[in-house]
Protein backbone atom coordinates (compact mmCIF):
# COMPACT_ATOMS: atom_id res chain seq x y z
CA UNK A 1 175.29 100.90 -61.58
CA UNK A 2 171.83 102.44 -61.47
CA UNK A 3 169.49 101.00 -64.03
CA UNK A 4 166.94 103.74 -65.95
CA UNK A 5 163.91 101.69 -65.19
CA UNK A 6 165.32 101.83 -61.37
CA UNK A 7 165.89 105.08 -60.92
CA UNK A 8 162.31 105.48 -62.46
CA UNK A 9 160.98 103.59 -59.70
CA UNK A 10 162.88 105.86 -57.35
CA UNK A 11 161.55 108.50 -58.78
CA UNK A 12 158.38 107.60 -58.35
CA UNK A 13 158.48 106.47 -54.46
CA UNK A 14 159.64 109.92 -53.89
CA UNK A 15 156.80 111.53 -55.35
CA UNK A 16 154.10 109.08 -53.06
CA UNK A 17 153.56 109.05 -49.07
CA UNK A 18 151.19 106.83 -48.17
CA UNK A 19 148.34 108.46 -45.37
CA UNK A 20 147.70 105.18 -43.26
CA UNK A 21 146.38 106.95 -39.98
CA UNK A 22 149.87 107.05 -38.27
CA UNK A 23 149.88 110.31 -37.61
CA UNK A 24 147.06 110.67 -36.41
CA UNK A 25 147.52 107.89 -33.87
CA UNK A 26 150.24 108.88 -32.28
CA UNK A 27 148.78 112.46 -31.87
CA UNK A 28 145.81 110.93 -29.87
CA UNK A 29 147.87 108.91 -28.33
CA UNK A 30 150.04 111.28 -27.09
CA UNK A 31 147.97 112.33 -23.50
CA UNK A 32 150.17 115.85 -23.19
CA UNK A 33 150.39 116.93 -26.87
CA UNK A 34 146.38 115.66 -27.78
CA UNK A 35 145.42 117.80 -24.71
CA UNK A 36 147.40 120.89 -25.73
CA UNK A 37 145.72 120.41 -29.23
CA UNK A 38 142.46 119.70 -27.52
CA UNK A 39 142.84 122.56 -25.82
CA UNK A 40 143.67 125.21 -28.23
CA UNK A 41 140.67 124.19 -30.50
CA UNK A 42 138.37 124.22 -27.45
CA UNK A 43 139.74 127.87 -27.08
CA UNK A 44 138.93 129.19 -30.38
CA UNK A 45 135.71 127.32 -30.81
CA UNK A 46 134.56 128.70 -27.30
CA UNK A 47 133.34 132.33 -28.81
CA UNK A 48 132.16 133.30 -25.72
CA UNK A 49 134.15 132.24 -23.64
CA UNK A 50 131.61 130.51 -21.12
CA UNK A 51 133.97 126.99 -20.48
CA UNK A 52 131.66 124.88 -22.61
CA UNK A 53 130.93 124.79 -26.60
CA UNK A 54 126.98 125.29 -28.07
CA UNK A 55 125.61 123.51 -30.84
CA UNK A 56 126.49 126.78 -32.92
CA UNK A 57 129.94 126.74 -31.58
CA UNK A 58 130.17 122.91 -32.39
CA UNK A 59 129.42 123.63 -36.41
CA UNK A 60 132.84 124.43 -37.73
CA UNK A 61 134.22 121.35 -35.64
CA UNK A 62 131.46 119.33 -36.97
CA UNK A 63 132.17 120.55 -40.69
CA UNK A 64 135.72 120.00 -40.46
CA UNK A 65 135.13 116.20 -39.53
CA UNK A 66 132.87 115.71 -42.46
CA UNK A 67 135.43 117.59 -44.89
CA UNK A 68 138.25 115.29 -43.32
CA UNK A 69 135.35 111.70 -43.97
CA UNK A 70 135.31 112.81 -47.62
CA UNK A 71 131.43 114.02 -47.06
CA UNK A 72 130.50 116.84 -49.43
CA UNK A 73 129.74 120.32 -47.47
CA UNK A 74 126.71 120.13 -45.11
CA UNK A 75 123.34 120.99 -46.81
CA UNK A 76 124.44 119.99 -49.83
CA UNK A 77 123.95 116.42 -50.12
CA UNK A 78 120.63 115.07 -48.39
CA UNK A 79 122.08 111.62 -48.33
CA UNK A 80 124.82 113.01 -46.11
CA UNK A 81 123.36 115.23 -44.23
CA UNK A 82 122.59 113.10 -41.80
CA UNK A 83 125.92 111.64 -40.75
CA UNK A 84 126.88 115.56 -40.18
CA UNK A 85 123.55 115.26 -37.80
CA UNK A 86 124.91 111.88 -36.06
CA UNK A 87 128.41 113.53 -35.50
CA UNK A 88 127.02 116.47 -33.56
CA UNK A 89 125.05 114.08 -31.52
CA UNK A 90 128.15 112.32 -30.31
CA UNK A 91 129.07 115.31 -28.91
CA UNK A 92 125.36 116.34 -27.35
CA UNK A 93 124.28 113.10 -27.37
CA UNK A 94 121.04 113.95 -29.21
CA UNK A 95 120.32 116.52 -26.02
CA UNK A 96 122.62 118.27 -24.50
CA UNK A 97 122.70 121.91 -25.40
CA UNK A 98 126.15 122.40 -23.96
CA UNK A 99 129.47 120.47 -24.01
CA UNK A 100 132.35 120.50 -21.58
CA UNK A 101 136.03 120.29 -22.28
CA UNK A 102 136.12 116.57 -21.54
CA UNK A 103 133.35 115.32 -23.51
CA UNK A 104 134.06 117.51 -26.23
CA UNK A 105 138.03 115.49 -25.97
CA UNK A 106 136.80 112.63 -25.05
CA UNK A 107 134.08 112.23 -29.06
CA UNK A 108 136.74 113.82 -30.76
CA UNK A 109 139.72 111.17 -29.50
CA UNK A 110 136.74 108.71 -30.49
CA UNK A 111 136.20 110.39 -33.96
CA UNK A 112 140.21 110.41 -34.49
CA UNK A 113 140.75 107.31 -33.71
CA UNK A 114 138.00 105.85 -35.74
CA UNK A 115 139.42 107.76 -38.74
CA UNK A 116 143.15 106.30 -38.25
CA UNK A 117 141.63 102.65 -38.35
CA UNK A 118 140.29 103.51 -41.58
CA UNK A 119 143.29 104.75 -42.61
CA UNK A 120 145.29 101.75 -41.81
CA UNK A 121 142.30 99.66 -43.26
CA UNK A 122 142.30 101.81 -46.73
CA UNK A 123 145.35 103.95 -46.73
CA UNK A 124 145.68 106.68 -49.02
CA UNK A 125 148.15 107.49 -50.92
CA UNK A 126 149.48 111.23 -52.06
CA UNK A 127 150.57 111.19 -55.56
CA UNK A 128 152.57 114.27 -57.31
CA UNK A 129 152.12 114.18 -60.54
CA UNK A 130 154.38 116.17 -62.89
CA UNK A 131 153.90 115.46 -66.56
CA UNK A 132 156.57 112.54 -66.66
CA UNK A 133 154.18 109.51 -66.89
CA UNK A 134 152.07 110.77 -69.07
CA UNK A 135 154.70 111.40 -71.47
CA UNK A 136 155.59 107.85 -71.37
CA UNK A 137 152.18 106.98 -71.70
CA UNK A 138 151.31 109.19 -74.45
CA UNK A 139 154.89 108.07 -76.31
CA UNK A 140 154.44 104.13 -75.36
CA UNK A 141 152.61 101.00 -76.96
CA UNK A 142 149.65 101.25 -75.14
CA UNK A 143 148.65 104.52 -76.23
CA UNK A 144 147.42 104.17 -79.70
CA UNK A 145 145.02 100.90 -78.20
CA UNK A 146 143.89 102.63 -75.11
CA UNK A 147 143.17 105.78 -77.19
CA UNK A 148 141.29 103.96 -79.57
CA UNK A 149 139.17 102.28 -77.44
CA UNK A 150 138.36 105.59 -75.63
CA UNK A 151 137.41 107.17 -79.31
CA UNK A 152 135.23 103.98 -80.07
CA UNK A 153 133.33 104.75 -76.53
CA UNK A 154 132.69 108.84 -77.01
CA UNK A 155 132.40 108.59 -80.97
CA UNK A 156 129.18 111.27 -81.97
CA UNK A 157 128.52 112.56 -85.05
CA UNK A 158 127.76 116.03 -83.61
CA UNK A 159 130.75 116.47 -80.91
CA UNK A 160 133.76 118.85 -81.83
CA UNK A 161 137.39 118.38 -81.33
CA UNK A 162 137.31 120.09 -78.33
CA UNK A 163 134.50 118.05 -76.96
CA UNK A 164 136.42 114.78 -78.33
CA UNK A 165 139.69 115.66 -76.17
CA UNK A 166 137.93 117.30 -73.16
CA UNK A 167 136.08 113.45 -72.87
CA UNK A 168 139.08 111.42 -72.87
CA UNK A 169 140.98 113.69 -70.99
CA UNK A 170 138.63 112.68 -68.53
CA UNK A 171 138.79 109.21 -68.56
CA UNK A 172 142.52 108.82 -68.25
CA UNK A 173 143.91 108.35 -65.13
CA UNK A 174 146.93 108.70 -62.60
CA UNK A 175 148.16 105.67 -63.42
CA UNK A 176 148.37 107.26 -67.24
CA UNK A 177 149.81 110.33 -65.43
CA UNK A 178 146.54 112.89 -65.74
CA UNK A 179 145.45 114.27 -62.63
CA UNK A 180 141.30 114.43 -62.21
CA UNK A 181 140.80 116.49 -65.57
CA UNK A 182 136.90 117.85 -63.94
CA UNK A 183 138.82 119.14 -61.09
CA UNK A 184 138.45 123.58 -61.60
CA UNK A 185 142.03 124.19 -60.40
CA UNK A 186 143.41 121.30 -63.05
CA UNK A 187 140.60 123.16 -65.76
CA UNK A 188 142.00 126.44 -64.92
CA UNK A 189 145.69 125.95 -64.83
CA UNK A 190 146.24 123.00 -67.06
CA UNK A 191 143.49 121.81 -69.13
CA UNK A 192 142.84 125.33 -70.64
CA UNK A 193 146.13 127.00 -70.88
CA UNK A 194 147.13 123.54 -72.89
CA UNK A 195 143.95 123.60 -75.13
CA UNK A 196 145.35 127.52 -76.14
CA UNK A 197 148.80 126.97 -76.47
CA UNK A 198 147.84 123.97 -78.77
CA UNK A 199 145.20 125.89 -80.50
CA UNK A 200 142.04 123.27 -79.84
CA UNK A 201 139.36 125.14 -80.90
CA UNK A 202 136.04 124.02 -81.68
CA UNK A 203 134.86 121.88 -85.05
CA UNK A 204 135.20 123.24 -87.90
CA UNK A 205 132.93 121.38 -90.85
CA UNK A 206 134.93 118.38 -91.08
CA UNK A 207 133.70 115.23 -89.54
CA UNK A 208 136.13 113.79 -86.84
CA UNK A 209 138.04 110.50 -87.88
CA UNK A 210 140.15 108.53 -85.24
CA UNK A 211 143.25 109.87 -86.97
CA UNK A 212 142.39 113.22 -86.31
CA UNK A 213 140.85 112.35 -82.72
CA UNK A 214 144.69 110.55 -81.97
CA UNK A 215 146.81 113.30 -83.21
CA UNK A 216 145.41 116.24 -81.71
CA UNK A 217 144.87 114.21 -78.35
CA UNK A 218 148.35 113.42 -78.58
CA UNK A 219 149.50 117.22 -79.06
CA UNK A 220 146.95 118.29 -76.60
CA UNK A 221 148.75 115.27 -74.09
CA UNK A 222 151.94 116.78 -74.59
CA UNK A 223 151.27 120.64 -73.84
CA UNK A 224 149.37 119.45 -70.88
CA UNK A 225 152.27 117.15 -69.89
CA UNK A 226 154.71 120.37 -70.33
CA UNK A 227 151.99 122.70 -68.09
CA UNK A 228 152.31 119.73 -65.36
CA UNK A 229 155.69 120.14 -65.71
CA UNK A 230 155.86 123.49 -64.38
CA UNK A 231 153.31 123.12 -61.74
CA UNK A 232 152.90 119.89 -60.62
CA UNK A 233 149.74 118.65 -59.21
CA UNK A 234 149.48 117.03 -55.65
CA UNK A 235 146.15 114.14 -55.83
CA UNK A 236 144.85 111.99 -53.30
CA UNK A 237 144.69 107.85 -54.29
CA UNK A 238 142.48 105.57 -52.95
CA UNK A 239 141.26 101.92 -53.72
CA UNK A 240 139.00 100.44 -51.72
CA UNK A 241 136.91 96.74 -52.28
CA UNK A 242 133.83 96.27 -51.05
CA UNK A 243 133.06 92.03 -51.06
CA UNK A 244 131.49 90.95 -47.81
CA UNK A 245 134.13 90.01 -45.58
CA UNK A 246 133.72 92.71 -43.05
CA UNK A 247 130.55 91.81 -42.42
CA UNK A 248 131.55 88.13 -42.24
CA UNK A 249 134.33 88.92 -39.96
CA UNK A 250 131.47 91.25 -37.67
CA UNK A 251 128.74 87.97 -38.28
CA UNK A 252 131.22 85.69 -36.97
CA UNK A 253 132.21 87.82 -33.83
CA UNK A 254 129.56 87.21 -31.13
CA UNK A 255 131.29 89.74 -28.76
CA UNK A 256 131.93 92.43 -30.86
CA UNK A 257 128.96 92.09 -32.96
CA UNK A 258 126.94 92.49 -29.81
CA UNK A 259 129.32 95.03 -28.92
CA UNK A 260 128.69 96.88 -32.37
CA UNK A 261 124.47 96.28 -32.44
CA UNK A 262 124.19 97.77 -28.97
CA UNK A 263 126.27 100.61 -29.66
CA UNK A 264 124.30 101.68 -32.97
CA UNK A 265 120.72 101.45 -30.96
CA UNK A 266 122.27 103.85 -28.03
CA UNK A 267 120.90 107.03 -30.10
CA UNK A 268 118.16 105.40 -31.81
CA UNK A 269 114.54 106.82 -29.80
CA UNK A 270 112.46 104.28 -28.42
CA UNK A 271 109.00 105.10 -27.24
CA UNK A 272 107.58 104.16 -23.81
CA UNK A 273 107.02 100.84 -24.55
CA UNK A 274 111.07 100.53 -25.64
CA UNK A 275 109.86 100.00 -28.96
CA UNK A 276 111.46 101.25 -32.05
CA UNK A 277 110.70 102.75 -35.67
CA UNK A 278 111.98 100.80 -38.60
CA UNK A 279 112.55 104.49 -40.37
CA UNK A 280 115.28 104.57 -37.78
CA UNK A 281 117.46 101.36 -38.99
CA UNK A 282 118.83 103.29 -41.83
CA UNK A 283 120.61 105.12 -38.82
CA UNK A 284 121.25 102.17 -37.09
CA UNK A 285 123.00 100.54 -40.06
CA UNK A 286 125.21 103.48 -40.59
CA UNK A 287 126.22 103.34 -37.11
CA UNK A 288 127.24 100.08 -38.20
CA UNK A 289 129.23 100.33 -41.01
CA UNK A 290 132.47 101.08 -39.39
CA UNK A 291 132.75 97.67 -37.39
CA UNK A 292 131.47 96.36 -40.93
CA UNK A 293 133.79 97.77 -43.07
CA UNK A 294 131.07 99.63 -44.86
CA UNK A 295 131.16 103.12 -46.40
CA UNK A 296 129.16 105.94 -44.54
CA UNK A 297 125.55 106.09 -46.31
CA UNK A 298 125.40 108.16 -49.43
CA UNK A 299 129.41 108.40 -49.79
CA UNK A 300 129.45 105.67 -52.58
CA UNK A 301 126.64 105.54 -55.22
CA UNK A 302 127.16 102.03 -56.20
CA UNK A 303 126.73 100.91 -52.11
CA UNK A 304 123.53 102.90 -52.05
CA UNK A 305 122.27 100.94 -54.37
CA UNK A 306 123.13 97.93 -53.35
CA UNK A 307 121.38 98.90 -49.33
CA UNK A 308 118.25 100.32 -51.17
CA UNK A 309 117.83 97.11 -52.71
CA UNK A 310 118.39 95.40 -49.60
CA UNK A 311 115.88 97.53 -47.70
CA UNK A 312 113.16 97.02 -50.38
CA UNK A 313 113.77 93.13 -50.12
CA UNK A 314 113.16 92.98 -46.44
CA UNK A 315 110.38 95.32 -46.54
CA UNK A 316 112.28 97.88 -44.30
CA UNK A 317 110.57 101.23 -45.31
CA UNK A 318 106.50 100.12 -44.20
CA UNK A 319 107.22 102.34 -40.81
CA UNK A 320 106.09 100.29 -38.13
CA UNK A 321 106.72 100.30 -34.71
CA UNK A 322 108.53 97.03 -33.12
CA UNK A 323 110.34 95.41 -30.45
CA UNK A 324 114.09 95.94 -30.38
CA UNK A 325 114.83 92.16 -30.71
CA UNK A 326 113.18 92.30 -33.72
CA UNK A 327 114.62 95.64 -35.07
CA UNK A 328 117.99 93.60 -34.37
CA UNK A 329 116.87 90.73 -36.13
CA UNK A 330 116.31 92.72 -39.10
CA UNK A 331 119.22 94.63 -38.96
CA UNK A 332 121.14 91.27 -38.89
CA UNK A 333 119.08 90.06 -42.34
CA UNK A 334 120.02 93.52 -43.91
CA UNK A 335 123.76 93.06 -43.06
CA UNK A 336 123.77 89.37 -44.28
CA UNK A 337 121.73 90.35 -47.44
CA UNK A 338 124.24 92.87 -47.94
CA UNK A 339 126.87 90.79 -47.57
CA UNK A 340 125.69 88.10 -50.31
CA UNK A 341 125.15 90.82 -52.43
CA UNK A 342 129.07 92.02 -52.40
CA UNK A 343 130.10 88.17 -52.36
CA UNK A 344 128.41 87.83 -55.53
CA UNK A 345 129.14 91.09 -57.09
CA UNK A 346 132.24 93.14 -55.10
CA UNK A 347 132.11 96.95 -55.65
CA UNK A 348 135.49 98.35 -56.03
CA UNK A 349 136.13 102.24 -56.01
CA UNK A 350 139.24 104.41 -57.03
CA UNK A 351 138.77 108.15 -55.60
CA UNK A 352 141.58 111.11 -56.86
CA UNK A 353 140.33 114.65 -55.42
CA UNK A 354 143.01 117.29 -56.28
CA UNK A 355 144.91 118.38 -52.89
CA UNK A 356 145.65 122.42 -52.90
CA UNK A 357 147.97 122.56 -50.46
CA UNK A 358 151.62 120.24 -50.74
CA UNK A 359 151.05 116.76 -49.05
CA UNK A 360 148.14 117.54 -47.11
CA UNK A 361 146.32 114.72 -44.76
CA UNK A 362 142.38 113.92 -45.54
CA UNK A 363 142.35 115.48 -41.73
CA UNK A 364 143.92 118.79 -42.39
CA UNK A 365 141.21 120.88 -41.81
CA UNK A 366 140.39 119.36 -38.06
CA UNK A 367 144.12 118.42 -36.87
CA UNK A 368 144.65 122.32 -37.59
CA UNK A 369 143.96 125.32 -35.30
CA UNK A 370 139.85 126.91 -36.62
CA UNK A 371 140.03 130.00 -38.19
C-alpha cells in the first residue's frame, strides 16, 4: 500500500524535469536533423537573401544566445555587453563582415555544445509549483520559527502591513513553495489578486507586533497558496558552487590548459611587435572561464567581486603593453589567485526566473525557428 509521504514524493517528481543539456546534444549531434535546423534559421535570418548572414542579420541570433546564457538583454548591462560582443566575433571572427552557411553551423554547433556541457555540469531543474508546499509549509513546525526570524530581520518602525508581507514574501523560497515573489507575472497574477482577496491594505495607526506580522502573513500565505492553485507557476532551479576546483582541475592539465590559454588569446589584438594590452586580459579570462568552471563576467555579483579584487592585487588595470608570455603568466596568477580565494571562501548561488511558457529549456528562444 502507498504511503502519504510516498505518494508526496511522487507527486513531486512529476512536477520536476531536470534540463541537463541532453537535448540539446543529441540535436547537434544529429548531422541530418542539426543541418535541417541549421538550415531553416539560416533561411529566416538571411533577409536578403544573398547566401551569407551580416552583422545586422547576425543580431537576433546573437540575442537569442545571450537570452538562452542567462545574460540580461544587450545594452542593458555594461558588464555583459561584452560577452554579446565576443559571441558575434565567433561568428566574424572580429572581421569578417559576412558569414557563410558553414561557419555560421559550424560557431553555433560550438556555442550548443558548450551550453549542453554546462548543462550536464549545473543542470537545471523545472519546478511547477502549485500552492501545495506552501500550504504545508505555512501549516507545519517550521513556520512560526522561520517566520519569526524573517520579522526580526525586516522589523521598522515606519513599514506597513503591506510592506511587512510584501518583504517576506520575498524571501521565501521554492523549497517553502513561493515562486520568485519580484517576478511581474507572479505580482500581477498572484501576489496582488491575494493581497485583495485578503484585504492587506496599508497601516493603519497601530504599530506592527510579530503577532500581527504572523497572522496576516499566514492569511496572506494561504490566498496566495489557493491563487497558485488555480494557475500554477512553472520556475527554473539552479544551484551552482563556486570553490576552486575547476581551476585546479584546468592548473593541473598541462594539455588542456595550454589548449584553453591559446584559445582565449586567438581574438585578443596584438600589435606589430606581437605584444599585448593588459586591458585585454579581462577578455582573455572570460574566454577562460568555461574550461574553468567559471561564470561569464558580470553574470554573478559575488564572482565580480571576487575577480576585481584579484585584478587590483596583481596590478592588472596600469595598461601596459607586454609580451604574450608574460600576459600568460599573469593570467595564470589571476586564475590561481582566484582559485585561493573560492578555496577559502566558496560562493554558492540559487537562481529561480519565472518560465512563461510550460517546461520551457534555458535555450528556447535559439533551438526555435526566429520570428
Amino acid at each position: 500500500m502507498e504511503t502519504t509521504s510516498g505518494r508526496k514524493k511522487s507527486d513531486q517528481q512529476q512536477q520536476q524535469q531536470v534540463l541537463d543539456g541532453s537535448d540539446i546534444m543529441e540535436l547537434v549531434e544529429n548531422k541530418e536533423v542539426f543541418s535541417d535546423f541549421v538550415d531553416h534559421k539560416f533561411q529566416v535570418l538571411d533577409r536578403d537573401n544573398d547566401g551569407h548572414l551580416s552583422v545586422n542579420e547576425l543580431q537576433p541570433a546573437v540575442a537569442d544566445i545571450g537570452a538562452a546564457l542567462g545574460l540580461p538583454a544587450q545594452g542593458t548591462s555594461s558588464d555583459s555587453d561584452h560577452i554579446y560582443t565576443e559571441v558575434l566575433n565567433e561568428f566574424t571572427h572580429g572581421t569578417q563582415k559576412k558569414v557563410s552557411k558553414t561557419e555560421f553551423k559550424e560557431v553555433l554547433s560550438d556555442i550548443l555544445l558548450g551550453m549542453a556541457a554546462g548543462l550536464k555540469r549545473d543542470p537545471i531543474v523545472i519546478l511547477r509549483i502549485d500552492g501545495e508546499d506552501l500550504l504545508e509549509f505555512i501549516n507545519g513546525p517550521a513556520y512560526e520559527p522561520e517566520m519569526v526570524s524573517i520579522f526580526s530581520e525586516i522589523e521598522s518602525s515606519d513599514g506597513s502591513l503591506r510592506d511587512y508581507i510584501i518583504k517576506a514574501l520575498d524571501k521565501l523560497t521554492v523549497d517553502q513553495g513561493m515562486p520568485p515573489s519580484a517576478d511581474t507575472w507572479v505580482i500581477s497574477n498572484i501576489v496582488e489578486p491575494a493581497m485583495q482577496s485578503c484585504a492587506i491594505n496599508e497601516q493603519d495607526d497601530k504599530p506592527i507586533t510579530q503577532e500581527t506580522f504572523l497572522v496576516a502573513f499566514k492569511k496572506l500565505a494561504d490566498c496566495v497558496a489557493q491563487r497558485l492553485q488555480e494557475q500554477p507557476v512553472i520556475v527554473a532551479h539552479s544551484e551552482n558552487t563556486f570553490n576552486g576546483n575547476g581551476i585546479n582541475r584546468l592548473l593541473s592539465n598541462k594539455f588542456e590548459l595550454d589548449k584553453a590559454m591559446n584559445a582565449a588569446l586567438e581574438n585578443v589584438p596584438k600589435d606589430r611587435n606581437g605584444k599585448l594590452s593588459k586591458d585585454y586580459l579581462r577578455i582573455a579570462l572570460d574566454a577562460l572561464a568555461p574550461s574553468a568552471c567559471l561564470p561569464p563576467l558580470g553574470a554573478i555579483d559575488q564572482m565580480d567581486k571576487v575577480v576585481s579584487e584579484v585584478f587590483k592585487m596583481v596590478n592588472c588595470d596600469d595598461g601596459k603593453i607586454i609580451k604574450e608570455d608574460e600576459f600568460k603568466k599573469i593570467l595564470l596568477e589571476i586564475l590561481g589567485s582566484i582559485m585561493l580565494q573560492l578555496e577559502g571562501n566558496p560562493i554558492s548561488i540559487s537562481s529561480n526566473s519565472v518560465v512563461h511558457e510550460p517546461l520551457a529549456t534555458p535555450s528556447t528562444t535559439l533551438l526555435q525557428p526566429s520570428s
